[in-house]
N, C-alpha and C. Protein backbone atom coordinates (compact mmCIF):
# COMPACT_ATOMS: atom_id res chain seq x y z
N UNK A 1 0.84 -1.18 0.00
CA UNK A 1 0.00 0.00 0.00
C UNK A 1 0.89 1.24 0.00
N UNK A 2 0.48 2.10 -1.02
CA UNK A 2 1.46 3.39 -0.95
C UNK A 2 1.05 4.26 0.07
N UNK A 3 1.84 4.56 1.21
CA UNK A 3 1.81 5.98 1.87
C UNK A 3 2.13 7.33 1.29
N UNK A 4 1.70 8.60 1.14
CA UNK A 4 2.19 9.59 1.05
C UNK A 4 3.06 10.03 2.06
N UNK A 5 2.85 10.05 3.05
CA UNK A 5 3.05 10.59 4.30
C UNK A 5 4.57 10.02 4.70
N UNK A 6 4.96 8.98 3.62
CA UNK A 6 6.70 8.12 3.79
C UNK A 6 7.39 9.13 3.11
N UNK A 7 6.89 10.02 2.18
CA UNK A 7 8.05 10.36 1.31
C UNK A 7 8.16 12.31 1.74
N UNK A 8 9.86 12.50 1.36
CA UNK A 8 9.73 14.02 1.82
C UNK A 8 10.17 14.41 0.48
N UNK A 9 10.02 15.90 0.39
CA UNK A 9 9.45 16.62 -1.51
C UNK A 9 10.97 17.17 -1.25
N UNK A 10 11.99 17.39 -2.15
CA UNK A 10 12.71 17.67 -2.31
C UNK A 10 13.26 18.63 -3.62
N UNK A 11 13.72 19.49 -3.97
CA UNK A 11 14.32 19.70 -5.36
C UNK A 11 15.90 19.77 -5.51
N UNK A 12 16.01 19.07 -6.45
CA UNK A 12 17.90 19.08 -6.56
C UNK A 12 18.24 18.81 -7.82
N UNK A 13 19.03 19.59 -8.20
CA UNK A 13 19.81 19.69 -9.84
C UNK A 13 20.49 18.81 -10.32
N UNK A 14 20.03 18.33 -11.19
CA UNK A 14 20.16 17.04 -11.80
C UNK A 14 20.81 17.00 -13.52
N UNK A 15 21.97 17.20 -13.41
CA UNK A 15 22.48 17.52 -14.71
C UNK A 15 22.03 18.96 -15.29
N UNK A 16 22.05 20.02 -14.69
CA UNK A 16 21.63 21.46 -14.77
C UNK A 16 20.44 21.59 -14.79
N UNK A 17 19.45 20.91 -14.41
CA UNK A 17 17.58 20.93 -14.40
C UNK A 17 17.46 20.95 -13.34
N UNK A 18 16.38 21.55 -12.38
CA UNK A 18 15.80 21.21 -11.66
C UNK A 18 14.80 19.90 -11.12
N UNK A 19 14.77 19.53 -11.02
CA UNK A 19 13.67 18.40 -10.44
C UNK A 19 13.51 17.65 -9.03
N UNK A 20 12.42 17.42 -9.15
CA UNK A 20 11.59 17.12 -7.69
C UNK A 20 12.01 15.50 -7.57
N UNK A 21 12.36 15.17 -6.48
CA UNK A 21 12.75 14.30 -6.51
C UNK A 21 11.88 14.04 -4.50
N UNK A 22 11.60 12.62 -4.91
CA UNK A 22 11.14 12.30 -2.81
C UNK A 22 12.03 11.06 -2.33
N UNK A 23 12.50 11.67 -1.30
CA UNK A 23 12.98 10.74 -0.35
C UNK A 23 12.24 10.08 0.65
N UNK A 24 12.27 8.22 0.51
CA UNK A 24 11.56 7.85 1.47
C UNK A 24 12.58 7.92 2.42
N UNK A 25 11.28 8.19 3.75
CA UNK A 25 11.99 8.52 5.09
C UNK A 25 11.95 7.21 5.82
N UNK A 26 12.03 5.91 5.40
CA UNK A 26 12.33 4.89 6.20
C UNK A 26 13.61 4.09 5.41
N UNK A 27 13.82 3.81 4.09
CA UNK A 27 14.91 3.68 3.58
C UNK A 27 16.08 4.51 3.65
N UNK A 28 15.54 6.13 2.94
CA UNK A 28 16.60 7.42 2.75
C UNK A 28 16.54 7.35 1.45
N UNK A 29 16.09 6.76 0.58
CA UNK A 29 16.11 6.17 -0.95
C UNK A 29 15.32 7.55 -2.09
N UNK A 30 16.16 7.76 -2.69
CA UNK A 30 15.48 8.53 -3.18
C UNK A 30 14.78 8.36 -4.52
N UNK A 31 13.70 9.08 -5.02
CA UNK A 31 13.08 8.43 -6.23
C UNK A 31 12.53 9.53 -7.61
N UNK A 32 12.50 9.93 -8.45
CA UNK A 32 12.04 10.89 -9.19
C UNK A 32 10.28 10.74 -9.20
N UNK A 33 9.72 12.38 -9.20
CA UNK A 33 8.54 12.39 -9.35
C UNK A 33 7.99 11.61 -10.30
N UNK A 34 8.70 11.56 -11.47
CA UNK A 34 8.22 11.23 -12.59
C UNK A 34 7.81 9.56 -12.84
N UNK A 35 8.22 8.97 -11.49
CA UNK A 35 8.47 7.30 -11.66
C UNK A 35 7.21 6.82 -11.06
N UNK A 36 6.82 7.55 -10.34
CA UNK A 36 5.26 7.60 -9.66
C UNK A 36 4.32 7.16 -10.50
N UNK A 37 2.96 6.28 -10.09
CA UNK A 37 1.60 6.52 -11.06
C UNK A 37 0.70 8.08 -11.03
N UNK A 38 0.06 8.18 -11.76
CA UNK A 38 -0.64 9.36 -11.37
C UNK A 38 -1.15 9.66 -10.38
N UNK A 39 -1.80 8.43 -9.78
CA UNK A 39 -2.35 8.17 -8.84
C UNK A 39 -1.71 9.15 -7.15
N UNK A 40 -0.27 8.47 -7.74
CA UNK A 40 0.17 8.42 -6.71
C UNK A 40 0.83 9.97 -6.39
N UNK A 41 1.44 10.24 -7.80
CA UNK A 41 1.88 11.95 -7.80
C UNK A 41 0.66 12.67 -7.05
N UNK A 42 -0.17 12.25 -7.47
CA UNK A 42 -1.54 13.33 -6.98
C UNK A 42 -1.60 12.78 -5.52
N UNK A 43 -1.62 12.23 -4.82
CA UNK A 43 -1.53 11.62 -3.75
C UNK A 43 -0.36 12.52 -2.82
N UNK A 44 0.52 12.36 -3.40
CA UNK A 44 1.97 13.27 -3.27
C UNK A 44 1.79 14.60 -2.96
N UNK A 45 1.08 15.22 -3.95
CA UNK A 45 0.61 16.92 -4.05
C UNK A 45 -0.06 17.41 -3.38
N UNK A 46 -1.07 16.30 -2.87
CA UNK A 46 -1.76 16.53 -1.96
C UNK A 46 -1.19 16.75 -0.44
N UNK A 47 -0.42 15.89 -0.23
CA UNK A 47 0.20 15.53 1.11
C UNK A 47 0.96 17.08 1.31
N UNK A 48 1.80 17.36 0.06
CA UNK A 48 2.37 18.36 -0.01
C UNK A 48 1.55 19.65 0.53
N UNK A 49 0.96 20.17 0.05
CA UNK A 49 -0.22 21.10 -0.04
C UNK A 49 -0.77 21.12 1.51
N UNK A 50 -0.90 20.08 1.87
CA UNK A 50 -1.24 19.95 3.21
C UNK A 50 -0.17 20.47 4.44
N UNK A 51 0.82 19.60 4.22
CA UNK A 51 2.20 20.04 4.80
C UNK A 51 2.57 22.01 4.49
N UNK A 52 2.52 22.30 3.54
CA UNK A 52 2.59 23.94 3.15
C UNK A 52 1.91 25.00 3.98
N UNK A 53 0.48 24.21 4.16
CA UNK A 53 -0.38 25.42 4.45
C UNK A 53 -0.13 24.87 5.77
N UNK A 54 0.05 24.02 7.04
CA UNK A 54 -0.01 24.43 8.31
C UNK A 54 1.26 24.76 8.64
């Protein structure tokens, strides 16, 4: 079952680009947004969004 709430939002330059990249916080493992289902990005954005505003 995917948690949102495992992974922390990160950005770091990646061959001169920017990109978002999440680190799970029980491995340290890090993973690109882009490897995600939709499902799950949106899942992600959400968590995010949540985390922002309090």
């Amino acid at each position: 079952m995917f948690n949102p709430k495992e992974w922390t939002k990160q950005l770091k330059y990646i061959q001169g680009v920017v990109r978002t990249i999440y680190i799970n916080e029980h491995t340290g493992l890090p993973k690109l947004s882009s490897t995600f289902t939709k499902e799950q990005q949106k899942a992600l954005e959400r968590e995010d969004r949540k985390l922002s505003l309090s």
